[in-house]
C-alpha atoms as a PDB file:
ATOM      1  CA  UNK A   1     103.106  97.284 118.765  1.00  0.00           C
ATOM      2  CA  UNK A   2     102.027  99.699 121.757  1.00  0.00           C
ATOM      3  CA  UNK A   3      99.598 101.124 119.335  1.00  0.00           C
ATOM      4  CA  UNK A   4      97.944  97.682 118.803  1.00  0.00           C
ATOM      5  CA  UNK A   5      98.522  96.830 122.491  1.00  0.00           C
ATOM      6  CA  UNK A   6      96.708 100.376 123.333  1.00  0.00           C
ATOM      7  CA  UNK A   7      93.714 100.247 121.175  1.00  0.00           C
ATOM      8  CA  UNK A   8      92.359  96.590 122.438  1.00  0.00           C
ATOM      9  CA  UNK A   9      93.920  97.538 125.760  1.00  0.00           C
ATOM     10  CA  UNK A  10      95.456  94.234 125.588  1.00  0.00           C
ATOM     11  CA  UNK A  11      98.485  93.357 128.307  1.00  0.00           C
ATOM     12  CA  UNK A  12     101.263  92.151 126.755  1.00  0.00           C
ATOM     13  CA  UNK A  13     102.166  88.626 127.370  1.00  0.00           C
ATOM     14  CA  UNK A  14     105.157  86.515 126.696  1.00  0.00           C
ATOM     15  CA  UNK A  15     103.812  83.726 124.354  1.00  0.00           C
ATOM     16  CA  UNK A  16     106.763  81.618 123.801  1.00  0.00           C
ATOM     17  CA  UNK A  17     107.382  80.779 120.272  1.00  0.00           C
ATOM     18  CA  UNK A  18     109.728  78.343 118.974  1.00  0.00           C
ATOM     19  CA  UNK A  19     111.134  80.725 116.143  1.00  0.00           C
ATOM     20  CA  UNK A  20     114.408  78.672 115.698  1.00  0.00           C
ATOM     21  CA  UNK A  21     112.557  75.440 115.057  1.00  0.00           C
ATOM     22  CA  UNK A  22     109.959  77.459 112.983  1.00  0.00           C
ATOM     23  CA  UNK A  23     112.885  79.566 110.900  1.00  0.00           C
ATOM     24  CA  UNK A  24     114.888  76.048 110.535  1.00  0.00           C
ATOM     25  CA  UNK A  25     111.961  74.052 108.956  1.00  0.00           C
ATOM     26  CA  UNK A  26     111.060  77.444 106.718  1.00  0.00           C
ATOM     27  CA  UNK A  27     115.048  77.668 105.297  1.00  0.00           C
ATOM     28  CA  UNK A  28     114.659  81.654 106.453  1.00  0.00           C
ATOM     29  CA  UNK A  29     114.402  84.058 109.183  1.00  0.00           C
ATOM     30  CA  UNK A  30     110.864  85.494 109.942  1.00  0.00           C
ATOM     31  CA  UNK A  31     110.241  89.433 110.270  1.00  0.00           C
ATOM     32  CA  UNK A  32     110.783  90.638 113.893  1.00  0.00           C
ATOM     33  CA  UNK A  33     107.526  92.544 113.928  1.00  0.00           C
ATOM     34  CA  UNK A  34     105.219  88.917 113.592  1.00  0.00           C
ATOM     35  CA  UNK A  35     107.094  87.325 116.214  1.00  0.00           C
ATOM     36  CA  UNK A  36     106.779  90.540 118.708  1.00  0.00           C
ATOM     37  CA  UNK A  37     103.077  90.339 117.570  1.00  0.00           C
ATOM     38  CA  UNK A  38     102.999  86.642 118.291  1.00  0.00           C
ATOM     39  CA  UNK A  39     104.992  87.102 121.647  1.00  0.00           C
ATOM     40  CA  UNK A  40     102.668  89.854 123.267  1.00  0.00           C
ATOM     41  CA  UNK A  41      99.304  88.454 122.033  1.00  0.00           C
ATOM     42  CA  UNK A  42      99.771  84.262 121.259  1.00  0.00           C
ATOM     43  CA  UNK A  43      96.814  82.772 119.312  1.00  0.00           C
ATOM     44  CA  UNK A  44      93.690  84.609 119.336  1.00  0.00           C
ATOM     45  CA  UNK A  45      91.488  86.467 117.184  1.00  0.00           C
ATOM     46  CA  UNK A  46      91.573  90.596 117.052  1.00  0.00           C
ATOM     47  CA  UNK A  47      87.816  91.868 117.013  1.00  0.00           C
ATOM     48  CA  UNK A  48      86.586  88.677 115.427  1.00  0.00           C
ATOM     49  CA  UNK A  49      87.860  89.227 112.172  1.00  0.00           C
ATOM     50  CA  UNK A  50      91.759  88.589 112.215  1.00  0.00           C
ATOM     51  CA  UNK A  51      93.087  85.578 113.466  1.00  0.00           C
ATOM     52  CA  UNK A  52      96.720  85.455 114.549  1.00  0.00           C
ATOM     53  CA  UNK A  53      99.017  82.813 113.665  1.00  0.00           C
ATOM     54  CA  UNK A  54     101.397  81.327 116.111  1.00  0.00           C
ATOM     55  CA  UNK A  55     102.455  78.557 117.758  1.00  0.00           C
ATOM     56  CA  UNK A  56     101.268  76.641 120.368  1.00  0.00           C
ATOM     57  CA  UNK A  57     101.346  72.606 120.938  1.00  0.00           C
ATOM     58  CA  UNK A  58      98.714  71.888 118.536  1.00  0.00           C
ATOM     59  CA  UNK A  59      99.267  74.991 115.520  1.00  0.00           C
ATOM     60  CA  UNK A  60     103.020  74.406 114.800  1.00  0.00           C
ATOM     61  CA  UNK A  61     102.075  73.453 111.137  1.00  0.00           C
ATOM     62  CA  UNK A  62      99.397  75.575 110.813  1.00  0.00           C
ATOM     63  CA  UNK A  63     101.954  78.608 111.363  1.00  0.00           C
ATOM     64  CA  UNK A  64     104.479  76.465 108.829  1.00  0.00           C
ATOM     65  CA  UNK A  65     101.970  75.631 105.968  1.00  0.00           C
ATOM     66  CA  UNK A  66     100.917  79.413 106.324  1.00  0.00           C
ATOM     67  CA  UNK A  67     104.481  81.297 105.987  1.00  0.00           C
ATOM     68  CA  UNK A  68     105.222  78.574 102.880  1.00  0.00           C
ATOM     69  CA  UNK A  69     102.153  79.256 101.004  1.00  0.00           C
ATOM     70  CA  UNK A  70     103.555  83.456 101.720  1.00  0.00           C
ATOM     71  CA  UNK A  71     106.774  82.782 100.881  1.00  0.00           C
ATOM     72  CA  UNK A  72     106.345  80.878  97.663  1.00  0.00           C
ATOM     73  CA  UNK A  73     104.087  83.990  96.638  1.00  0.00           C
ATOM     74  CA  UNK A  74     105.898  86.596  97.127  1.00  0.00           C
ATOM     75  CA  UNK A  75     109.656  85.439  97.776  1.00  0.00           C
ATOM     76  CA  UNK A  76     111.670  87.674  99.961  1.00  0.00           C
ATOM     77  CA  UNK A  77     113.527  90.919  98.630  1.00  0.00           C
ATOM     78  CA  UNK A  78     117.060  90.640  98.819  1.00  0.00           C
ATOM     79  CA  UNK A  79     116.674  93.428 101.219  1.00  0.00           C
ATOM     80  CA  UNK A  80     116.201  93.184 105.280  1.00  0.00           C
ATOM     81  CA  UNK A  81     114.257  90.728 106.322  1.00  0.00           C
ATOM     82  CA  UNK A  82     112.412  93.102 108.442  1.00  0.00           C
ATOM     83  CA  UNK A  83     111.414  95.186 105.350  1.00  0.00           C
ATOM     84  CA  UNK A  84     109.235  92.548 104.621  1.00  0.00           C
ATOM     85  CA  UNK A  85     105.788  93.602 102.639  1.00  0.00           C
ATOM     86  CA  UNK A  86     102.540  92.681 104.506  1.00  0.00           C
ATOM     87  CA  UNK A  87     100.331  90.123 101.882  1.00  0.00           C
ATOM     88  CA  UNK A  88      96.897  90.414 101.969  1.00  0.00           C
ATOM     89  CA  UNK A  89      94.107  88.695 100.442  1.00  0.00           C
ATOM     90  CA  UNK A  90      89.857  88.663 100.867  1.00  0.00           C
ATOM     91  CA  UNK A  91      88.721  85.105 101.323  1.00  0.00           C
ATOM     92  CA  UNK A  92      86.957  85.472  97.928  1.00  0.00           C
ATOM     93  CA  UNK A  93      89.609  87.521  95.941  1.00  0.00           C
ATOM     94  CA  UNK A  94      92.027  85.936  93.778  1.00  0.00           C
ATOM     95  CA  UNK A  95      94.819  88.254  93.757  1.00  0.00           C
ATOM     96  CA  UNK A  96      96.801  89.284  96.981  1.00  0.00           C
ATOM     97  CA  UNK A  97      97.048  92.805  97.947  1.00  0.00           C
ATOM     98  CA  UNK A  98     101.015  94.361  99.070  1.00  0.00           C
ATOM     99  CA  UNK A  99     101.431  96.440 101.408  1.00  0.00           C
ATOM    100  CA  UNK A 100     104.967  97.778 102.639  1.00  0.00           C
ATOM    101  CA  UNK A 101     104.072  98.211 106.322  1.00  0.00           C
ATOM    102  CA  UNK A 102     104.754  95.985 109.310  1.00  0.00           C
ATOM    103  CA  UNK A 103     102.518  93.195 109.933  1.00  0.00           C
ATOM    104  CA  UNK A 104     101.526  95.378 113.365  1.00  0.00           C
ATOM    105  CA  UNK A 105     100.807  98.604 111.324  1.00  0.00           C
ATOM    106  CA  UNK A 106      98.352  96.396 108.723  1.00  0.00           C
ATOM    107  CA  UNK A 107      96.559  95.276 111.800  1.00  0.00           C
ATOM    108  CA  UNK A 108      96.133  98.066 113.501  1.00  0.00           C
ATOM    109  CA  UNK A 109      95.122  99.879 110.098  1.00  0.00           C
ATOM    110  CA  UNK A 110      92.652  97.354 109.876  1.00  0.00           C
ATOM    111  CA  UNK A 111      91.156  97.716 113.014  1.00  0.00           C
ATOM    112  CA  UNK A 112      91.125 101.497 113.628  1.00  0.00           C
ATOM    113  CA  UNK A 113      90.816 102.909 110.215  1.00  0.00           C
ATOM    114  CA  UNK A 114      87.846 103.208 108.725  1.00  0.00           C
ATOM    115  CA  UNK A 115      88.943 104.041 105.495  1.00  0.00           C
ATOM    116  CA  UNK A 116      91.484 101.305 104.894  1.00  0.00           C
ATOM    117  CA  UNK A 117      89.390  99.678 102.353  1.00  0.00           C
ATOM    118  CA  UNK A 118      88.774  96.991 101.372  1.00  0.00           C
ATOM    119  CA  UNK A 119      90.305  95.528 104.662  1.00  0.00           C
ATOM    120  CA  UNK A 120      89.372  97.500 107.653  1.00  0.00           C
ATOM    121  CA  UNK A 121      86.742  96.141 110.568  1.00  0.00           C
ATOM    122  CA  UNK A 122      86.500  99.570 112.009  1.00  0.00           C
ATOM    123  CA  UNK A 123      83.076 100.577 110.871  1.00  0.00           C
ATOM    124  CA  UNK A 124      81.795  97.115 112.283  1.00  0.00           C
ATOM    125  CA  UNK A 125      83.504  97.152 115.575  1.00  0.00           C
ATOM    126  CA  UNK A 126      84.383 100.489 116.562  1.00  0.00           C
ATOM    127  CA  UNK A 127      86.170  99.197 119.519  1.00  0.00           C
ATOM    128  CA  UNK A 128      89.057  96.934 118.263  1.00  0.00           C
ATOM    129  CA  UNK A 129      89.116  94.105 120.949  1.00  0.00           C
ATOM    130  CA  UNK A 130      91.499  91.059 121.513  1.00  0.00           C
ATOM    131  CA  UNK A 131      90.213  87.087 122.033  1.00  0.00           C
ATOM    132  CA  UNK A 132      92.649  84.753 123.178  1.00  0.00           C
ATOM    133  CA  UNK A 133      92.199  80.932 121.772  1.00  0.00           C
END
């Protein structure tokens, strides 16, 4: 997270998130990392290419139909919840991509690294900013 936080020299926030509700209506807990990424950033968009999912009083089941499509690809592990793989898919593709990283790592792969193919915004915006919504 201080990584992500550093390179869009974002200030971390404390976006409330109703994660009991959210985990309740989903039947499991959520990885720690997303709701840390959630809680220092809320709803915005990370150099115009990444939106972030949370909550707020109008995206509650845009966050919930989301994490169900997710889940019902790619059910859990029976490991830690926190060893979650990142999913990944290009608007157009088909297929999603795995990647076992935290959701914060993915992101700030995408947006530093140029060579994190076919994902990465780093060639088009060298410096990775953050747009609240």
């Amino acid at each position: 997270m201080d990584l992500l936080l550093r390179a869009t020299g974002h200030d971390a926030r404390d976006s409330a998130q109703p994660w009991a509700e959210i985990e309740a209506e989903l039947g499991t807990e959520l990885p720690r990392d997303s709701e840390e990424l959630c809680q220092a950033f809320g709803v915005g968009e990370f150099s115009r290419v990444v939106s972030v999912l949370c909550t707020d009083e109008t995206r509650v089941v845009d966050l919930l139909r989301m994490w169900r499509v997710l889940l019902d690809h790619d059910a859990p592990s029976d490991g830690p919840v926190d060893a979650w793989p990142v999913l990944a898919k290009m608007e157009a593709a088909k297929e999603w991509d795995r990647y076992e990283m935290s959701a914060t790592e993915f992101l700030y792969r995408i947006l530093t690294g140029p060579g994190f193919r076919p994902y990465t915004a780093a060639d088009a915006v060298p410096e990775p900013i953050f747009e609240p919504v």
